[in-house]
Structure formats: structure tokens, C-alpha cells
N, C-alpha and C. Protein backbone atom coordinates (compact mmCIF):
# COMPACT_ATOMS: atom_id res chain seq x y z
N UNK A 1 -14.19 -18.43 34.08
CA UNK A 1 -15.00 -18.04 35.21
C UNK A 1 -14.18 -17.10 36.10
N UNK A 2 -15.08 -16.36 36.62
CA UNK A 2 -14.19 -15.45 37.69
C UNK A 2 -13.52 -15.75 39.28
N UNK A 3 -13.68 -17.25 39.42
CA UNK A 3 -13.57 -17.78 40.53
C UNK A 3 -12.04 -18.52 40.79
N UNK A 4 -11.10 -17.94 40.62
CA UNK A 4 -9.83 -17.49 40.18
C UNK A 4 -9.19 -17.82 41.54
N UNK A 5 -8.82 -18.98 42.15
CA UNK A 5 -8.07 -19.34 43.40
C UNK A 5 -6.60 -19.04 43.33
N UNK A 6 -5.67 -19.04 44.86
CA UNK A 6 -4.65 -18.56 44.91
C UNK A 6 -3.57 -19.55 44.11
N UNK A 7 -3.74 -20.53 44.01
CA UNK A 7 -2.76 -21.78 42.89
C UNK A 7 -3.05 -21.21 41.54
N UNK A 8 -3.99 -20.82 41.04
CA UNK A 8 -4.42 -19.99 39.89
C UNK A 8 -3.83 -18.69 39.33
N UNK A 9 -3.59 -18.06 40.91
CA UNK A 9 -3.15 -16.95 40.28
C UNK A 9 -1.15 -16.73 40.39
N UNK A 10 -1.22 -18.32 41.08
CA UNK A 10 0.51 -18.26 41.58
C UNK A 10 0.64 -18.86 39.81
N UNK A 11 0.46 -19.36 39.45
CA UNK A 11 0.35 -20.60 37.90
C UNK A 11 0.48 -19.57 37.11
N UNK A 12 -0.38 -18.09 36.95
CA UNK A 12 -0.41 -17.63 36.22
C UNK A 12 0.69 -16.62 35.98
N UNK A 13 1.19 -16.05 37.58
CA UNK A 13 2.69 -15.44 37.90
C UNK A 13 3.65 -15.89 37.27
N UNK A 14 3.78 -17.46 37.52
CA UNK A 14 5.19 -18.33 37.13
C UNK A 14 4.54 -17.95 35.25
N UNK A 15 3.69 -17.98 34.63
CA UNK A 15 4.20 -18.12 33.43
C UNK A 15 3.83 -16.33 32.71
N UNK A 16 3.70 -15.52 33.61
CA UNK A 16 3.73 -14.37 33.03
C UNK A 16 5.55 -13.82 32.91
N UNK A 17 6.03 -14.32 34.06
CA UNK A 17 7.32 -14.25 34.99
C UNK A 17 8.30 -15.42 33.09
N UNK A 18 7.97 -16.03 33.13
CA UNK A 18 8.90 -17.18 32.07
C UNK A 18 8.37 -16.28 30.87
N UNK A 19 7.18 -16.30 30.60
CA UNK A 19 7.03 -14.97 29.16
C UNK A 19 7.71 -14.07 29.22
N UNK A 20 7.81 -13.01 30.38
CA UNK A 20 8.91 -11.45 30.01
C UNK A 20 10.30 -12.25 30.15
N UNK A 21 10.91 -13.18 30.56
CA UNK A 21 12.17 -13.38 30.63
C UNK A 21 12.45 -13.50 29.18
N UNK A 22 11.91 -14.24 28.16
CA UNK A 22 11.95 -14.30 26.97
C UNK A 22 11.39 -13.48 25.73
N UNK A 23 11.12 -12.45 26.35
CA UNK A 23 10.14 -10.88 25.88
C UNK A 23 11.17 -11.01 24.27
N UNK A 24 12.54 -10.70 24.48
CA UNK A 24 13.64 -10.27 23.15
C UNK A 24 13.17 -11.38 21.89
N UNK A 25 12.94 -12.88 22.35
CA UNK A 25 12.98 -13.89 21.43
C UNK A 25 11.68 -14.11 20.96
N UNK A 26 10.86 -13.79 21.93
CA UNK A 26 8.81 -13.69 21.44
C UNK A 26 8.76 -12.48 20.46
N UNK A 27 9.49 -11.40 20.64
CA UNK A 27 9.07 -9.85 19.98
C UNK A 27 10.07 -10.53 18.55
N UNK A 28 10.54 -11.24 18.43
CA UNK A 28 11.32 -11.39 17.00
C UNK A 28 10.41 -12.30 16.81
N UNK A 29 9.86 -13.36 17.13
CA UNK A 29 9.48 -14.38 16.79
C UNK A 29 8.06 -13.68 16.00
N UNK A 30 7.09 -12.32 17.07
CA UNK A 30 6.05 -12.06 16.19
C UNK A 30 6.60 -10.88 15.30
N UNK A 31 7.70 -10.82 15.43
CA UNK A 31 7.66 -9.78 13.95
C UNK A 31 7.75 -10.52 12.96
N UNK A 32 8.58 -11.55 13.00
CA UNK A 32 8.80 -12.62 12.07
C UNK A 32 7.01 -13.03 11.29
N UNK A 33 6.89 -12.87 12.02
CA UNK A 33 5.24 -13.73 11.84
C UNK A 33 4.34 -13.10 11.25
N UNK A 34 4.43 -11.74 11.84
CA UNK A 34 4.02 -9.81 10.51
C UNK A 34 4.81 -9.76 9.39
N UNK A 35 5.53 -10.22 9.24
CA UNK A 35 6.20 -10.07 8.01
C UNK A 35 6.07 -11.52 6.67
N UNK A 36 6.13 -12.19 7.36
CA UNK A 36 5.21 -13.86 6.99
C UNK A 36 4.00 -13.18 5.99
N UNK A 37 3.07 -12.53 6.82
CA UNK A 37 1.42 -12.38 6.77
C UNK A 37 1.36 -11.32 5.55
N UNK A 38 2.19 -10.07 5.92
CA UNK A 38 2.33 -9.27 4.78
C UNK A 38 2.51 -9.47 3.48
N UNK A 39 3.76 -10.73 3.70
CA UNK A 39 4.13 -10.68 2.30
C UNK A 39 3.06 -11.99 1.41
N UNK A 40 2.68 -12.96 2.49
CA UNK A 40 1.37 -14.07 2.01
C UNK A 40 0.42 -13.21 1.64
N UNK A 41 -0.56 -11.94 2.58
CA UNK A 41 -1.46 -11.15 1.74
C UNK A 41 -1.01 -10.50 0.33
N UNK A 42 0.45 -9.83 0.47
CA UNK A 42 1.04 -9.38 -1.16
C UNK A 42 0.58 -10.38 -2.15
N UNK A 43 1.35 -11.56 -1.69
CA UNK A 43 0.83 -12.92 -2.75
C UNK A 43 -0.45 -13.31 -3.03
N UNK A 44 -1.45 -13.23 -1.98
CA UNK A 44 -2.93 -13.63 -2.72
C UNK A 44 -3.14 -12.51 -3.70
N UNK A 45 -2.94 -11.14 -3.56
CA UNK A 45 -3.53 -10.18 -3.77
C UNK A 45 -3.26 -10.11 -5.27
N UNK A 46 -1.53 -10.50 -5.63
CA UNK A 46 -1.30 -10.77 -6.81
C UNK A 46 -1.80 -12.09 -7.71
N UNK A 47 -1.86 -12.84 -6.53
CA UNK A 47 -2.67 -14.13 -7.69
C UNK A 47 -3.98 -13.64 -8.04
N UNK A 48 -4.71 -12.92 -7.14
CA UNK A 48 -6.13 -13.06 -7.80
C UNK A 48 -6.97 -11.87 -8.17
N UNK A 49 -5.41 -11.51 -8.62
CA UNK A 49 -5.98 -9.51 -9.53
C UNK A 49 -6.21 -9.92 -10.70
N UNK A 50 -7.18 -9.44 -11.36
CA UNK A 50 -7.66 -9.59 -12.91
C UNK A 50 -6.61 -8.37 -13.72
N UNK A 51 -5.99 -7.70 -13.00
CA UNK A 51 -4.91 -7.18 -14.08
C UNK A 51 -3.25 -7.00 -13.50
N UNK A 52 -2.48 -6.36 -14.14
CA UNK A 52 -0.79 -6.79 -14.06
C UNK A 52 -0.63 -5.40 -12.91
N UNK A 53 0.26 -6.17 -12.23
CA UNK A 53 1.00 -5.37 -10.88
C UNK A 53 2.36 -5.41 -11.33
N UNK A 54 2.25 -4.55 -10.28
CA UNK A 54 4.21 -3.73 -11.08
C UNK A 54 4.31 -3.11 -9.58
N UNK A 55 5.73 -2.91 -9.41
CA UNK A 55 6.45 -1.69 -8.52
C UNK A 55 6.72 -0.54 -9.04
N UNK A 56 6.68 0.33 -8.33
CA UNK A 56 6.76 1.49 -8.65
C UNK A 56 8.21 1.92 -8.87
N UNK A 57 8.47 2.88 -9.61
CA UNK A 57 9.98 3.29 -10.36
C UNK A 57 9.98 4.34 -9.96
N UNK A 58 10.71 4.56 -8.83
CA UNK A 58 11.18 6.14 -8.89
C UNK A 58 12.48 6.84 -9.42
N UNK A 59 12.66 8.18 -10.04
CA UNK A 59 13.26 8.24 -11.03
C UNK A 59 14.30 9.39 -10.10
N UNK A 60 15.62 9.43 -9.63
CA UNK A 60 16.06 10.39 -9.10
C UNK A 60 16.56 11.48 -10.39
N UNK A 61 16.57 13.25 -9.28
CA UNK A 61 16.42 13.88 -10.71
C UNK A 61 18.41 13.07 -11.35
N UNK A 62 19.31 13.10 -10.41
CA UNK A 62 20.16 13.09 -11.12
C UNK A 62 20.64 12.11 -12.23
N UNK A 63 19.64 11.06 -11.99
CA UNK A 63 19.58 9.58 -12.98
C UNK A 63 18.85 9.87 -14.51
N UNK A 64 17.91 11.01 -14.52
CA UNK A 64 17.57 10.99 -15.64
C UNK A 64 17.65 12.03 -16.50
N UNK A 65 17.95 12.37 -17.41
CA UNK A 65 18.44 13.71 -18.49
C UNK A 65 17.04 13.90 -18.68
N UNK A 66 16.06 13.90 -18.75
CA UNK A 66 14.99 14.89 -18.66
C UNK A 66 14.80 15.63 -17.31
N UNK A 67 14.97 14.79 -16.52
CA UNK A 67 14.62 15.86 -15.46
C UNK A 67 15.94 16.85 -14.65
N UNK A 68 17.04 16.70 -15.17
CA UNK A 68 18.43 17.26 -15.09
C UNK A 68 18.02 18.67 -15.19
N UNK A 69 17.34 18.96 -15.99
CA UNK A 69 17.20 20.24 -16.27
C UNK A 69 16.38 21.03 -15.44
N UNK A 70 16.85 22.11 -15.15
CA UNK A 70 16.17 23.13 -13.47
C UNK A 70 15.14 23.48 -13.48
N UNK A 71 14.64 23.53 -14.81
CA UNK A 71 13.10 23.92 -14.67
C UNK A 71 12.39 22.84 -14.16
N UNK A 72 12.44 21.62 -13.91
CA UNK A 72 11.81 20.20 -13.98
C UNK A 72 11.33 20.41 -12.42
N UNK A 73 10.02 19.97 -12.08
CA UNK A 73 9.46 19.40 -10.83
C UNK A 73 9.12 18.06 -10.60
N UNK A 74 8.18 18.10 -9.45
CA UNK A 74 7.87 16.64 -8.83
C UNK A 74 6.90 16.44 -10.01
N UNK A 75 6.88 14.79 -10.33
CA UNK A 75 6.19 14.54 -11.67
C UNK A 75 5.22 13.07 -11.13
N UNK A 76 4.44 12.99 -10.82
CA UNK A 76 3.28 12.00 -11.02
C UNK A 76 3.02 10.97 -11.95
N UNK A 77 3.51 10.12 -12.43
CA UNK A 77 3.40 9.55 -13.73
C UNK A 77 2.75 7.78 -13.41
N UNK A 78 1.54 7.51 -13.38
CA UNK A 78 0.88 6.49 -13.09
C UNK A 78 0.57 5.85 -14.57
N UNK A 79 0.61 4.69 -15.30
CA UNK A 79 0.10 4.07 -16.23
C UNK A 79 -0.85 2.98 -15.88
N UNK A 80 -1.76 3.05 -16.98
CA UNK A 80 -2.75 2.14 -16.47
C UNK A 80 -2.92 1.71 -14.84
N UNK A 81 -3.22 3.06 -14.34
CA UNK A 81 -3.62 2.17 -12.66
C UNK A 81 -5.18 2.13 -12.91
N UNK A 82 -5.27 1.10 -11.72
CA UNK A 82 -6.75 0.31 -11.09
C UNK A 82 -6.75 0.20 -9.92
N UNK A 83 -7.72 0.23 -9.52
CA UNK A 83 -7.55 -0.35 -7.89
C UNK A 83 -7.61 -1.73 -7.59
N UNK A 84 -7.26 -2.25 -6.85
CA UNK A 84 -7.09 -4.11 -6.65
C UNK A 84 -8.39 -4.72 -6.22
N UNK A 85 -9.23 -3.85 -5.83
CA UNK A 85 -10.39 -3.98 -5.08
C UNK A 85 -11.62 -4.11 -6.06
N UNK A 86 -11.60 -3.40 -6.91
CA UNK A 86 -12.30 -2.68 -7.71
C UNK A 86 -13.18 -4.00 -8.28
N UNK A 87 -12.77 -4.82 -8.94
CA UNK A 87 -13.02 -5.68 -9.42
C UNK A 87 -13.80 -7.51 -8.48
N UNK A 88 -13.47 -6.83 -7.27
CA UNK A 88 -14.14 -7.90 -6.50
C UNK A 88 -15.59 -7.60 -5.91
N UNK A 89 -15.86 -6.75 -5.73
CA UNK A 89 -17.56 -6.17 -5.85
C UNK A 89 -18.06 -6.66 -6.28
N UNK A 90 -17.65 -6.39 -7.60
CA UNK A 90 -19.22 -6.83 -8.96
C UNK A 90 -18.69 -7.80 -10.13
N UNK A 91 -17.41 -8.11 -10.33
CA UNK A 91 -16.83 -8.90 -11.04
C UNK A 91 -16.32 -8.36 -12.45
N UNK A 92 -17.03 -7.24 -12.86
CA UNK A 92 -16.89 -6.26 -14.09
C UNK A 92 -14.99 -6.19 -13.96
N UNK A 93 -14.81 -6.33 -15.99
CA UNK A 93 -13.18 -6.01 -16.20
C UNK A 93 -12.83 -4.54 -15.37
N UNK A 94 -11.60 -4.54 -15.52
CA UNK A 94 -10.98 -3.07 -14.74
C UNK A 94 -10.86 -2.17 -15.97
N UNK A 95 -10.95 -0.63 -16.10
CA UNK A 95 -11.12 -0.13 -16.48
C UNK A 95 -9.86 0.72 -16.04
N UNK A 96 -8.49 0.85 -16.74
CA UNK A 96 -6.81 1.32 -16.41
C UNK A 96 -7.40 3.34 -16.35
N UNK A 97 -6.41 3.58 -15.97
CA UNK A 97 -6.93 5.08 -15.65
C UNK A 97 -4.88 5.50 -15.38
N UNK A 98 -4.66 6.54 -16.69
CA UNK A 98 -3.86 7.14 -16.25
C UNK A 98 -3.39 8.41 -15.34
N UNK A 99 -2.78 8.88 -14.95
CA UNK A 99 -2.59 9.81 -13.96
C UNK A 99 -1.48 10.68 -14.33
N UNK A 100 -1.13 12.13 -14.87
CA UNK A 100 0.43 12.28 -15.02
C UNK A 100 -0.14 13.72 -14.30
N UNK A 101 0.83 14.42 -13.39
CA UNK A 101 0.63 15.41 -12.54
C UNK A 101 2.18 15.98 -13.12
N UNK A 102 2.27 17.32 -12.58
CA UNK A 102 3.61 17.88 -12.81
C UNK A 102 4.10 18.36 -13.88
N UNK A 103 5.79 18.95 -14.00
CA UNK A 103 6.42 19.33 -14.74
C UNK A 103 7.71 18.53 -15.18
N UNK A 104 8.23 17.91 -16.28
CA UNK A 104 9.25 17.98 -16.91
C UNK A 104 9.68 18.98 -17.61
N UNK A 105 11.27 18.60 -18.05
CA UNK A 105 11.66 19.59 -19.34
C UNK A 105 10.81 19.54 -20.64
N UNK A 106 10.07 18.50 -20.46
CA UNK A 106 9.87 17.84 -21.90
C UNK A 106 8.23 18.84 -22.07
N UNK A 107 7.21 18.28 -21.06
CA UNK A 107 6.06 18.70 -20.88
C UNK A 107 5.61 19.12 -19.88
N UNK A 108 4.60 19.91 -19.53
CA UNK A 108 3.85 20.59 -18.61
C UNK A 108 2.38 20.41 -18.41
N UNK A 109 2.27 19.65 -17.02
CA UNK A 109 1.11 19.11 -16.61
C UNK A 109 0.96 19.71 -15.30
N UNK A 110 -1.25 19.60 -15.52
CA UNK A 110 -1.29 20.31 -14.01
C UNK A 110 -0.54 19.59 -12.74
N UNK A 111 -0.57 20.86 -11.96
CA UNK A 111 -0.43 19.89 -10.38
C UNK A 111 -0.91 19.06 -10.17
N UNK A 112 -2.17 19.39 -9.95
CA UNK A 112 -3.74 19.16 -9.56
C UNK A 112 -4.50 18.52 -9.88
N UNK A 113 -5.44 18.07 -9.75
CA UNK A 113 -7.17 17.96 -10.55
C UNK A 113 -7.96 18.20 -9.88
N UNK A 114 -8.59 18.51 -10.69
CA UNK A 114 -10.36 18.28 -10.29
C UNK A 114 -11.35 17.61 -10.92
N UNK A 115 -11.70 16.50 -9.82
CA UNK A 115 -12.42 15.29 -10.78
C UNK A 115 -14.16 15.44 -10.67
N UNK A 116 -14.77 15.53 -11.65
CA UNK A 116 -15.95 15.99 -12.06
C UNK A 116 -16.57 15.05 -12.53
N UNK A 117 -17.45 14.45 -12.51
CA UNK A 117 -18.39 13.62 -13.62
C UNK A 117 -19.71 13.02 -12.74
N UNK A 118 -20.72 12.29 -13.05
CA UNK A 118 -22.17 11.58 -12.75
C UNK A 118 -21.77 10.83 -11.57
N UNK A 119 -22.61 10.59 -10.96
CA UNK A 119 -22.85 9.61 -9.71
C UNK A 119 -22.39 8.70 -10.47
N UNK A 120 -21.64 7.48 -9.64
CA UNK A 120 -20.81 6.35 -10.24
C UNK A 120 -19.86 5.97 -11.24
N UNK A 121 -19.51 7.00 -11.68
CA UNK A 121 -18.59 7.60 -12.48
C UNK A 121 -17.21 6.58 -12.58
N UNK A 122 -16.76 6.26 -11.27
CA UNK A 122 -15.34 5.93 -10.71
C UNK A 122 -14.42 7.23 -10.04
N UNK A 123 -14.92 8.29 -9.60
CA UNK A 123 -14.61 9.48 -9.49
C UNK A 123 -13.40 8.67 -7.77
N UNK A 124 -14.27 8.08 -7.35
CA UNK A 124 -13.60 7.97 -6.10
C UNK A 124 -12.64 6.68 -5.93
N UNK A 125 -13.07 5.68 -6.69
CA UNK A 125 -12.31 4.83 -7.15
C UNK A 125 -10.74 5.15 -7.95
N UNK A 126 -11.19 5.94 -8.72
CA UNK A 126 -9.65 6.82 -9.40
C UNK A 126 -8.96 7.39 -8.17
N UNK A 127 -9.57 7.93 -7.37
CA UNK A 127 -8.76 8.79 -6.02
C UNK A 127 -8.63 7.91 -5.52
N UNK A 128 -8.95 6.56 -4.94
CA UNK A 128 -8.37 5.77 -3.61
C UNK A 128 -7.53 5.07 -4.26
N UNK A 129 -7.90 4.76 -5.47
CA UNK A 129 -6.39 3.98 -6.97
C UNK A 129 -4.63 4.86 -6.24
N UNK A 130 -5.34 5.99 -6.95
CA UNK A 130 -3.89 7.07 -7.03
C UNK A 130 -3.38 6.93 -5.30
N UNK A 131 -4.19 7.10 -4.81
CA UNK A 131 -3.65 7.45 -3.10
C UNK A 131 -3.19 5.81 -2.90
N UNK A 132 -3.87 4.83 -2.78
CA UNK A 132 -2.77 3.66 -2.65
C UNK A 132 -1.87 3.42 -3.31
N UNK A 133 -1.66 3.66 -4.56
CA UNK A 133 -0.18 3.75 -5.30
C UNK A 133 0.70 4.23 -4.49
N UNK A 134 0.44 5.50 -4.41
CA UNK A 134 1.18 6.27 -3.72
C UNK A 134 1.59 5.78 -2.22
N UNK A 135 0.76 5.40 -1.77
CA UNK A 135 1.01 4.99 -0.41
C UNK A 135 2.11 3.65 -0.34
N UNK A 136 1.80 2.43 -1.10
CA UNK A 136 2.23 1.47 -1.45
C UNK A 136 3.93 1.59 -1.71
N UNK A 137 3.87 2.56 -2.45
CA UNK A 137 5.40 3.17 -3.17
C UNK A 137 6.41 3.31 -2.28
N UNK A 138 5.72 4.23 -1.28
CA UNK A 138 6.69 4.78 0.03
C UNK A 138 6.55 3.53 0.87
């Protein structure tokens, strides 16, 4: 109620006043508590995917003898991705979708794409797949 007397608002001083004194040990306490939540959502997300999760591998050029070589660019290389989501809609299996963008020594792939096909296709599902990988990675 808005009827907020002066013992009310002294009550509420004393414990705004005892909260910032302890501001350093509350701000750890809720990061602690974001980081709890993150990694519990990671965990449902992996228990109740209908297909296999992995981390992503990034390959520095100087670690790998294919890409040592100067002609080599930034390389895209997704196997069997899905989206995590995908499958909780409608219940239908996932359907893996590879992705390889770029240049090695070895082979030469577009940059780019351009994704084309029928209404419902998965056209956009493949793009929000690739872009959370990606996002996830970093």
C-alpha cells in the first residue's frame, strides 16, 4: 500500500544502509548464482537433446599443417549441426546439416551461401543452427 509512515521509511533506510555496506559480498554472491543457472540450463539442455553435443575445436593456423600453408583462410567447418530447439516444437528426429565455408591448402569452399529452397524447408533453422554455434564457440 502506499501509506508508507515515517518508522517505515526509517526501517527501510537502516536496511538499504546494511545492503550497500555489503554491496562487494552480495555482487559475488549473485554472480555466483549466474553462473550456478548457466551452467544447470547447459545441463538440462544436454540431458534432453535428442542428438550428441560437442564443443567446438578451434584449430590455430600454427597447430595444424594444413593450414600452415599461406594460401589457407578462415575455414567454417560444422559437422552434423542441429539446432537444440528444433526438435521440441513438433517432436520430429533432427535432421544434421553440414556447413564448411572457406579455404584450406587442401580444398576450396565458398565464403558464403545462399540458401534457397520451399516454404519450410529448414532454410532458417540451418541459419539460427550455424549462428548459435558460432555464437556458443566464442
Amino acid at each position: 500500500d502506499h501509506n508508507v509512515n515515517v518508522g517505515d521509511a526509517e526501517t527501510l533506510a537502516v536496511l538499504v544502509e546494511l545492503f550497500t555496506e555489503k554491496m562487494n559480498q552480495w555482487s559475488k554472491v549473485i554472480h555466483a548464482l549466474s553462473c550456478i543457472d548457466v551452467l544447470r540450463s547447459f545441463a538440462v539442455t544436454a540431458i534432453s537433446s535428442s542428438g550428441s553435443i560437442c564443443r567446438p575445436l578451434f584449430v590455430s593456423v600454427d597447430s595444424s599443417p594444413i593450414l600452415k600453408n599461406g594460401n589457407a583462410g578462415p575455414i567454417l567447418r560444422l559437422k552434423h549441426l542441429w539446432h537444440p530447439y528444433a526438435t521440441l516444437e513438433n517432436g520430429d528426429s533432427v535432421v544434421p546439416n553440414d556447413i564448411l565455408l572457406g579455404q584450406d591448402a587442401v580444398e576450396h569452399h565458398p565464403c558464403g551461401l545462399l540458401l534457397t529452397g520451399p516454404n519450410m524447408g529448414g532454410k532458417s533453422t540451418l541459419l539460427r543452427a550455424t549462428c548459435l554455434a558460432i555464437l556458443l564457440s566464442q
